[in-house]
N, C-alpha and C. Protein backbone atom coordinates (compact mmCIF):
# COMPACT_ATOMS: atom_id res chain seq x y z
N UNK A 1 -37.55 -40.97 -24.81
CA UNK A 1 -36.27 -41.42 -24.30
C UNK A 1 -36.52 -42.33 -23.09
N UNK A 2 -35.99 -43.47 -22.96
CA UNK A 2 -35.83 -44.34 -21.86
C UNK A 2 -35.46 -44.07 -20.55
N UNK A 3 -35.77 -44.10 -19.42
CA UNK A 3 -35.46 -43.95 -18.32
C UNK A 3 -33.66 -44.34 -18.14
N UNK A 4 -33.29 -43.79 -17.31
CA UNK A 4 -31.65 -43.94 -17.34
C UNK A 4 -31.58 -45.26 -16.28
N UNK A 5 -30.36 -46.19 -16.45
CA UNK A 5 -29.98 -47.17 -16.05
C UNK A 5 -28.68 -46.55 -14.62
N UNK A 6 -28.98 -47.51 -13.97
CA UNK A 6 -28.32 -47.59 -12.65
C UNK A 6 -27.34 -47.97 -12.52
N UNK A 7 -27.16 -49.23 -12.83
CA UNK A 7 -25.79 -50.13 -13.01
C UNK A 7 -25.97 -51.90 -13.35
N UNK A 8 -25.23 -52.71 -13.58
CA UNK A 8 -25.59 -53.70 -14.31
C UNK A 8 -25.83 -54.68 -12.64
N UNK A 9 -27.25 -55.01 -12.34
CA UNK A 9 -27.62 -55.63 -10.95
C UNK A 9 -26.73 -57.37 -10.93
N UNK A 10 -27.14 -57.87 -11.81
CA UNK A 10 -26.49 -59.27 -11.63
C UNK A 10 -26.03 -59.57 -13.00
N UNK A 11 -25.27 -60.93 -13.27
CA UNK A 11 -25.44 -61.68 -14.07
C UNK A 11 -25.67 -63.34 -14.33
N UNK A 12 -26.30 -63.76 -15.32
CA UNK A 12 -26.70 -64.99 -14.95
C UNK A 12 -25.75 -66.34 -15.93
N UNK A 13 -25.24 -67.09 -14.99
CA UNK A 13 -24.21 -67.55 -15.41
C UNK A 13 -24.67 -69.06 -15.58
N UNK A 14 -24.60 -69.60 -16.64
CA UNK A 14 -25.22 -70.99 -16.63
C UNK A 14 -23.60 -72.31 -16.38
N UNK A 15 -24.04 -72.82 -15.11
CA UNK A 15 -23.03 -74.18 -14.97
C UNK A 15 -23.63 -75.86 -14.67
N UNK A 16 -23.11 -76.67 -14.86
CA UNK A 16 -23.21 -77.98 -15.18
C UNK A 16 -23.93 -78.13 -13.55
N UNK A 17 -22.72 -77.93 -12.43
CA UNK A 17 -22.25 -78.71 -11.22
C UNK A 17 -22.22 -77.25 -10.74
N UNK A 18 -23.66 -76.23 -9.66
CA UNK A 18 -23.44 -75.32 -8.75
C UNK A 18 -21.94 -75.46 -7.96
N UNK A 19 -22.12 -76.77 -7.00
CA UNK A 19 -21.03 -76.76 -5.87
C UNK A 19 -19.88 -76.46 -6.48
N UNK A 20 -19.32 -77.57 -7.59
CA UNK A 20 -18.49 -77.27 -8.15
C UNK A 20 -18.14 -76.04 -8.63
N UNK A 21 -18.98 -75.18 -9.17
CA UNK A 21 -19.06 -73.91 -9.82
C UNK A 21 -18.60 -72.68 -8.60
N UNK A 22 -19.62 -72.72 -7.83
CA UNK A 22 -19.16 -72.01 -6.86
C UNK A 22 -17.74 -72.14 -5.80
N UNK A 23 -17.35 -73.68 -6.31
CA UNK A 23 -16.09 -73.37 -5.66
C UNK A 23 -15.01 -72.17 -6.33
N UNK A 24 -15.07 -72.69 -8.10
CA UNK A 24 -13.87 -72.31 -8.81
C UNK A 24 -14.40 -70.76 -8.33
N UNK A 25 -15.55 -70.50 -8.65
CA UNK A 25 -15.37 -68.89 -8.50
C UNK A 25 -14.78 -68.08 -7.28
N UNK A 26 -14.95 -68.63 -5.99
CA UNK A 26 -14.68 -68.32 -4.95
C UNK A 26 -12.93 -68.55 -5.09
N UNK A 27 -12.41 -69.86 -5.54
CA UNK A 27 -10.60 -70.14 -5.75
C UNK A 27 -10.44 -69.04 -6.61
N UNK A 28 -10.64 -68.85 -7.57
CA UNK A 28 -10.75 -67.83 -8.77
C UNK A 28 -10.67 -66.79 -9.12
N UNK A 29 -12.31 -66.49 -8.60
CA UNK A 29 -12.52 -64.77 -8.88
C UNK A 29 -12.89 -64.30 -7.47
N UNK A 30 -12.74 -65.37 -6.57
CA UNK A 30 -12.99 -64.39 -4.94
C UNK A 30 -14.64 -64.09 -4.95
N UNK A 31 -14.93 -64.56 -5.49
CA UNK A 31 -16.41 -65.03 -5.27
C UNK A 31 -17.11 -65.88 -4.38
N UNK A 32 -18.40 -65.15 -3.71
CA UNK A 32 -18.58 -65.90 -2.14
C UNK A 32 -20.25 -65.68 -2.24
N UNK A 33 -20.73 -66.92 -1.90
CA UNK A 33 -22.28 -66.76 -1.61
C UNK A 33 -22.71 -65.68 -1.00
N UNK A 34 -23.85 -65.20 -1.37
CA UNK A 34 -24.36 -64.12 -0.49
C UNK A 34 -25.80 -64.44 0.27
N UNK A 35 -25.37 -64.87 1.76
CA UNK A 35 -26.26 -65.92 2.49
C UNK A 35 -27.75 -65.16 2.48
N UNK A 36 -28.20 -63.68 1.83
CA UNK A 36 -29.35 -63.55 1.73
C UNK A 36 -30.51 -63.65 0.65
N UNK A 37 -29.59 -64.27 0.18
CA UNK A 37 -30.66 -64.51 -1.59
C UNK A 37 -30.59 -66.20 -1.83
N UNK A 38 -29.98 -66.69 -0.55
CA UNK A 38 -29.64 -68.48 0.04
C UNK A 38 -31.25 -69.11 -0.29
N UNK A 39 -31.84 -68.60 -0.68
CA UNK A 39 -33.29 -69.00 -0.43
C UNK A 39 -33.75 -69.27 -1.71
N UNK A 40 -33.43 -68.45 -2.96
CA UNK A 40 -34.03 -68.69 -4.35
C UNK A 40 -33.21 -70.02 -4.72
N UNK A 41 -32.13 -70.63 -4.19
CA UNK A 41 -31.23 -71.16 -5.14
C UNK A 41 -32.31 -72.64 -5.31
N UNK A 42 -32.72 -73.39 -4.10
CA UNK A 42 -33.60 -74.42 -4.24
C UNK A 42 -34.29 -74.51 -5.48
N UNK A 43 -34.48 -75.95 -6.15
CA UNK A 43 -35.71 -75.74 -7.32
C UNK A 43 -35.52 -74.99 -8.48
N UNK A 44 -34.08 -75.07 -8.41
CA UNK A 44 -33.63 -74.55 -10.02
C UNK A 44 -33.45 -72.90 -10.16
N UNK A 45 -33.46 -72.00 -9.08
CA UNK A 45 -33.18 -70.90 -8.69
C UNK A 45 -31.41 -70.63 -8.71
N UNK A 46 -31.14 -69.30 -8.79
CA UNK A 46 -30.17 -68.83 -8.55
C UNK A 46 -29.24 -68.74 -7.53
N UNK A 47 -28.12 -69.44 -7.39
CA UNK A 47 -26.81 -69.12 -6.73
C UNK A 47 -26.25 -67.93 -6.96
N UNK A 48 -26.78 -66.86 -6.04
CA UNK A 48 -26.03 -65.89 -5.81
C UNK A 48 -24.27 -65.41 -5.18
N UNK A 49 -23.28 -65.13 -5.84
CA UNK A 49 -22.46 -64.87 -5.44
C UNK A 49 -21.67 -63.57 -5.76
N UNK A 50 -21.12 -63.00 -4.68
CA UNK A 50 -21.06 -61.59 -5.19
C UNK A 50 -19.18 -61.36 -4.56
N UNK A 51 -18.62 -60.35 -5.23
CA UNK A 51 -17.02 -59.78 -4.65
C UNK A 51 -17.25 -59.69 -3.10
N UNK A 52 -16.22 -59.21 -2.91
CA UNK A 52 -15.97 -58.96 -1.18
C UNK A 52 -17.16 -57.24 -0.77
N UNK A 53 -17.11 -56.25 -1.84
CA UNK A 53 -17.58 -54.66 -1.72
C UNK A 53 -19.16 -55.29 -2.20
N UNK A 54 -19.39 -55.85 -2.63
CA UNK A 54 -20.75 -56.45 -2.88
C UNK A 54 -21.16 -55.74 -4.66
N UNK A 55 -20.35 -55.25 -5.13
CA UNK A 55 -20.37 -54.50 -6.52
C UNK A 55 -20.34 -55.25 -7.76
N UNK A 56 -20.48 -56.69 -7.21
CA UNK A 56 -20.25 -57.76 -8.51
C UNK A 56 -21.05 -58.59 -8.13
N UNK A 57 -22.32 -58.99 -8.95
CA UNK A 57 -23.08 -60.22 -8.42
C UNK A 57 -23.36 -61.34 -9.69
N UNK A 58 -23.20 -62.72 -9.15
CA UNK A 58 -23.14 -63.34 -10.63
C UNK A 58 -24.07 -64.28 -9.95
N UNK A 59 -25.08 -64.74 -10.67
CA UNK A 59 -26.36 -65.67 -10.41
C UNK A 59 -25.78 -67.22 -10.67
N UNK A 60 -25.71 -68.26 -10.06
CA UNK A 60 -25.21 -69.40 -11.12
C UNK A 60 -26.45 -70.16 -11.27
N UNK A 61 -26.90 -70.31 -12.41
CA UNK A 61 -27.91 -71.39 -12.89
C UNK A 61 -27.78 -72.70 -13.08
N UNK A 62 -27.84 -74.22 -11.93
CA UNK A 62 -27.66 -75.17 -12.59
C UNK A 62 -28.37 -75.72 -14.19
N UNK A 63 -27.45 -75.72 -15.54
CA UNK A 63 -28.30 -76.12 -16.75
C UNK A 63 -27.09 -76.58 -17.43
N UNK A 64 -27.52 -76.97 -18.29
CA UNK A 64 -26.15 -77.31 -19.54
C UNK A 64 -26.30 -75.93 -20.31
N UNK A 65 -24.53 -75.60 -20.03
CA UNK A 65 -24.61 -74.39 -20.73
C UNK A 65 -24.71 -74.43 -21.99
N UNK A 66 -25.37 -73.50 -22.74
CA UNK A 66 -25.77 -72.96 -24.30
C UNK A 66 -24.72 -72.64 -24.98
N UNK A 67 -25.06 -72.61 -26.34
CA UNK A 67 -23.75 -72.47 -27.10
C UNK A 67 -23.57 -70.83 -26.91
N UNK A 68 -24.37 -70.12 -27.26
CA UNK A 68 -23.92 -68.57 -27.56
C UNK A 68 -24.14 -68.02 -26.20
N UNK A 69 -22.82 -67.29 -26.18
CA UNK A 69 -22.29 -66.66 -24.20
C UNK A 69 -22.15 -65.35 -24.96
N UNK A 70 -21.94 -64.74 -24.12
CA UNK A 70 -21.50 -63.29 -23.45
C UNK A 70 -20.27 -63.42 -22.78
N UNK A 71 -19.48 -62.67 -23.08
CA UNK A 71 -18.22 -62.34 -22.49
C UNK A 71 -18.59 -61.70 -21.10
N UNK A 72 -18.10 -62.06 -19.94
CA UNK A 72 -18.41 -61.05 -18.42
C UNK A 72 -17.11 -60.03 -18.76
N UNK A 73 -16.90 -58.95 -18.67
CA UNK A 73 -15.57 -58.32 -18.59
C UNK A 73 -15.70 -57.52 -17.22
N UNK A 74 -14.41 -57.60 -16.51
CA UNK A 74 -14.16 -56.91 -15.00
C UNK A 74 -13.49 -56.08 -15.64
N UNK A 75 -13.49 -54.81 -15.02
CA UNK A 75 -11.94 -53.84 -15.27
C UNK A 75 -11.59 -53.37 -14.18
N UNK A 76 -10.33 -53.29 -14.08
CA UNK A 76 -9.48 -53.14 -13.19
C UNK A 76 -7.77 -52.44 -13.94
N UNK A 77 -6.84 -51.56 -12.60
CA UNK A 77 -6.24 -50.71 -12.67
C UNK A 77 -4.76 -51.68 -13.26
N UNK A 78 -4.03 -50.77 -13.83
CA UNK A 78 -2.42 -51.86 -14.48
C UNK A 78 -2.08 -52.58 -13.33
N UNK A 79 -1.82 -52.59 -11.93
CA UNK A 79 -0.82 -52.84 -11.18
C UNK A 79 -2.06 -54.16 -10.86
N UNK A 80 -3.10 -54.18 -10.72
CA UNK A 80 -4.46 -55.41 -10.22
C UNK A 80 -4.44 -56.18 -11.97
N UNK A 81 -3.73 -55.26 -13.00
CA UNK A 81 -4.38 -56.52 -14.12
C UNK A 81 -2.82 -57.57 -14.15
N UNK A 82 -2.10 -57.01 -13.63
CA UNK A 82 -0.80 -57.57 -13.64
C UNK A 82 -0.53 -58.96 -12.60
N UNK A 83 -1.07 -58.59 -11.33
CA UNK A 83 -1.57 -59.57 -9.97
C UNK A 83 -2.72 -60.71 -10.66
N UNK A 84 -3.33 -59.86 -11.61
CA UNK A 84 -4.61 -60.88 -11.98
C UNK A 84 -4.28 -61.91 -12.37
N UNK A 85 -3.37 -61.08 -13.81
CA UNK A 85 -2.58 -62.39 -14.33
C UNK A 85 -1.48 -63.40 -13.86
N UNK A 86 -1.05 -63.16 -13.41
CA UNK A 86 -0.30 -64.03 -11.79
C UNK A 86 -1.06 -64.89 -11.35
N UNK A 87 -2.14 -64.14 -10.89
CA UNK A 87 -3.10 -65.23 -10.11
C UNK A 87 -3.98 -65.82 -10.97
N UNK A 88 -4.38 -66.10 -12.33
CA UNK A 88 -5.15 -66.60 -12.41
C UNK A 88 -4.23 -67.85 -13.08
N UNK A 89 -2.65 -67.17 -13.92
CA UNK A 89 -1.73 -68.76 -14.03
C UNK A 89 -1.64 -69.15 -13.21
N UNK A 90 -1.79 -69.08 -12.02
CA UNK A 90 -1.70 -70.54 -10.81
C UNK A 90 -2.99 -71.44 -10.43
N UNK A 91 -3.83 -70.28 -10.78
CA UNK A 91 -5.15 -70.91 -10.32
C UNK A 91 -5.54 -72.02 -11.75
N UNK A 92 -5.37 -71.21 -12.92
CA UNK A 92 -6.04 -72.27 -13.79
C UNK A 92 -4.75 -73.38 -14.74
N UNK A 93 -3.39 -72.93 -14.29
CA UNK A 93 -2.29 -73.91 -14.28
C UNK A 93 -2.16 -73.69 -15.89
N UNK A 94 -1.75 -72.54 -16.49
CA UNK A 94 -1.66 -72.58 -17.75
C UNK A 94 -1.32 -71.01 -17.61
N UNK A 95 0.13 -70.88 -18.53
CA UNK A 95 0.26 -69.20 -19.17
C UNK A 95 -1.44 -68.63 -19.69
N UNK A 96 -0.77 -66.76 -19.31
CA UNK A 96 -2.66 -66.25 -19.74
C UNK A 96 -1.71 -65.12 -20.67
N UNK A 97 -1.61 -65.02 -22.30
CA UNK A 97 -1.06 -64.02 -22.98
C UNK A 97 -1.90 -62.87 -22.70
N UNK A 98 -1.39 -61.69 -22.37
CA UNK A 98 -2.41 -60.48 -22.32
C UNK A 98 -2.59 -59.97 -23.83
N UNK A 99 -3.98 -59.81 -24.42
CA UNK A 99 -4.27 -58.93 -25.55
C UNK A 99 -3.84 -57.82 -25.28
N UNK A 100 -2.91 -56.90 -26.38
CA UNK A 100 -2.63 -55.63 -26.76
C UNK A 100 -3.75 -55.27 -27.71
N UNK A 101 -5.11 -54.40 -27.05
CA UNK A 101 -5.88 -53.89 -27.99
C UNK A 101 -5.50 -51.85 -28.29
N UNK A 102 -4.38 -51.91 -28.23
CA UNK A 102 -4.06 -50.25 -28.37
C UNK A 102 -4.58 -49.66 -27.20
N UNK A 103 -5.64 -49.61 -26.91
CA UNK A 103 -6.46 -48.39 -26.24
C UNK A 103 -6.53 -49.10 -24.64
N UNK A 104 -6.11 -50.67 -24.64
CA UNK A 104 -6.43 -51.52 -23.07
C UNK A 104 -6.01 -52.58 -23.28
N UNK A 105 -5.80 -53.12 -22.39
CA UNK A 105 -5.18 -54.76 -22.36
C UNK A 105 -6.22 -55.36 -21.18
N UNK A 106 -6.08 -57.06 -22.25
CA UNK A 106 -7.31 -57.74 -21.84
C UNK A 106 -6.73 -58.99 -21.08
N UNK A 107 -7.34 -59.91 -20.41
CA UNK A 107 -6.73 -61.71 -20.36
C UNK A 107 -8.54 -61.66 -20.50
N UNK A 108 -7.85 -63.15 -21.07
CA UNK A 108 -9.10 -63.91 -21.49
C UNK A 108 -8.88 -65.35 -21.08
N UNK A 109 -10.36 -66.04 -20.55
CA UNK A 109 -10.18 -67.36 -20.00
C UNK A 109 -11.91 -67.87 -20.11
N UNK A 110 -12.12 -68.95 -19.54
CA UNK A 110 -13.00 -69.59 -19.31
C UNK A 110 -13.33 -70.14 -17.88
N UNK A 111 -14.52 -70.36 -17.62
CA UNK A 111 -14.80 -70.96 -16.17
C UNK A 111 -14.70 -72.56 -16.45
N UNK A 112 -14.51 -73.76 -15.93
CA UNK A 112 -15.05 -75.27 -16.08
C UNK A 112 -15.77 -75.60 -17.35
N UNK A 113 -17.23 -74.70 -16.83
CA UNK A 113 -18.38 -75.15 -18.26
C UNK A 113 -18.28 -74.32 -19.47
N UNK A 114 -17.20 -73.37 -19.52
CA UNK A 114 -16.64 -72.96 -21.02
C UNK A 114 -17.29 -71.45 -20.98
N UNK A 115 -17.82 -70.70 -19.95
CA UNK A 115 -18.50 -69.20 -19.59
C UNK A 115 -16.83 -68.44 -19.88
N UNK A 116 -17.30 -67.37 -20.57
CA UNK A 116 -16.16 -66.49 -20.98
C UNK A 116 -16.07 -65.47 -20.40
N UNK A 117 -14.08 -65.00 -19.80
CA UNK A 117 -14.73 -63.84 -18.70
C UNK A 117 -12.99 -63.18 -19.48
N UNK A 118 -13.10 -62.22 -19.12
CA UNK A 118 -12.01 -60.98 -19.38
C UNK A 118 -12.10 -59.79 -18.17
N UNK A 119 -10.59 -60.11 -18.07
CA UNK A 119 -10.05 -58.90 -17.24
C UNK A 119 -9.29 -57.71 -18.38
N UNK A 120 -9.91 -56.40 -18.38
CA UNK A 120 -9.93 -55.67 -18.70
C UNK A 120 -8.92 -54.46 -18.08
N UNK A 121 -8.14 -53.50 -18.78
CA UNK A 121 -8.05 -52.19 -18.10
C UNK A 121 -7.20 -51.38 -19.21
N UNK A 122 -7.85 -50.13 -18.78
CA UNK A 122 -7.57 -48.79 -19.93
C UNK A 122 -6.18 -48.22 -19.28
N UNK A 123 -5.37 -48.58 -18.44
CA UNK A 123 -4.21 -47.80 -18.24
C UNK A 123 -2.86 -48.53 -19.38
N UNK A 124 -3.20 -48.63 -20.59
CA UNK A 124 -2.67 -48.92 -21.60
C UNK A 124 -0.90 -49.08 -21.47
N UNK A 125 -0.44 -47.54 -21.36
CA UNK A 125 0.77 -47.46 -21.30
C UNK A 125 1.07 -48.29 -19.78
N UNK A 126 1.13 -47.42 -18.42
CA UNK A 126 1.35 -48.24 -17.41
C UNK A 126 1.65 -49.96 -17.32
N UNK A 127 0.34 -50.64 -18.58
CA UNK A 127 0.60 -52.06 -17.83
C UNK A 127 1.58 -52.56 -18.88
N UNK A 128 2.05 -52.03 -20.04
CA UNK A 128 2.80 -51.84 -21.15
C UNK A 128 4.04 -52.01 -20.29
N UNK A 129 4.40 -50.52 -19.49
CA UNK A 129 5.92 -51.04 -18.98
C UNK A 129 6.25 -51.92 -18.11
N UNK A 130 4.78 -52.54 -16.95
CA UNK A 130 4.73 -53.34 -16.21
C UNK A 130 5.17 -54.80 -16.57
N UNK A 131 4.63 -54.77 -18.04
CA UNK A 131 4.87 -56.23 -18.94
C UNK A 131 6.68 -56.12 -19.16
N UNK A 132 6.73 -55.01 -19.75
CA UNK A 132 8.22 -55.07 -20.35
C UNK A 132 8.53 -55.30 -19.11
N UNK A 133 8.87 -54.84 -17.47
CA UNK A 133 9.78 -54.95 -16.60
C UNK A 133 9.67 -56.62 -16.15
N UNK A 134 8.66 -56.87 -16.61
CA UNK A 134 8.92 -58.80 -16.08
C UNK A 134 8.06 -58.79 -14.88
């Protein structure tokens, strides 16, 4: 049997344009350099940027992104997936339909270079009546 896993440390996110990249995430997803890993990014290294609690870290790789991605999924509580979606129609200037998957409701979007991310959450019923109340 395999040694047990900790938690998922980073992820590595491939974009066209860092600066650019790291802006949307920071307008976006509240994503902010983390000035101690400022050192790998030189020379084709990683742009580290992580949430405000430091519990989310996403690497940005300047490259042309690849065809086959990975979905990033965040999860978060009904009353934050409801704000999400709020905030992310202003930020990316376009309605976000929430998926009804029975068991959780999803939004789904893209970054600039076409990286696929989903906001996630299992309080099913809750964001159910949140939707119906408008």
């Amino acid at each position: 049997m395999p040694p047990s896993l900790d938690r998922i440390d980073h992820i590595h996110v491939q974009v066209a344009d860092r600066a650019r990249a790291e802006r949307w995430y920071a307008e976006v997803l509240g994503l902010v350099r983390m000035a101690q890993f400022e050192s790998w990014a030189p020379g084709g290294g990683p742009l580290t940027l992580a949430n405000t609690s430091g519990s989310i870290h996403l690497a940005l790789f300047e490259r042309a992104p690849e065809r086959s991605r990975s979905t990033v999924a965040f999860g978060v509580g009904a009353a934050e997936f409801v704000a999400w979606r709020r905030h992310l129609e202003s930020r990316l200037g376009a309605p976000l339909q929430p998926v009804d998957h029975d068991l959780a409701w999803s939004l789904y979007f893209t970054d600039p270079d076409g990286n696929p991310y989903e906001i996630t959450t299992y309080d099913h019923a809750a964001v159910a009546g949140l939707l119906r109340a408008g």
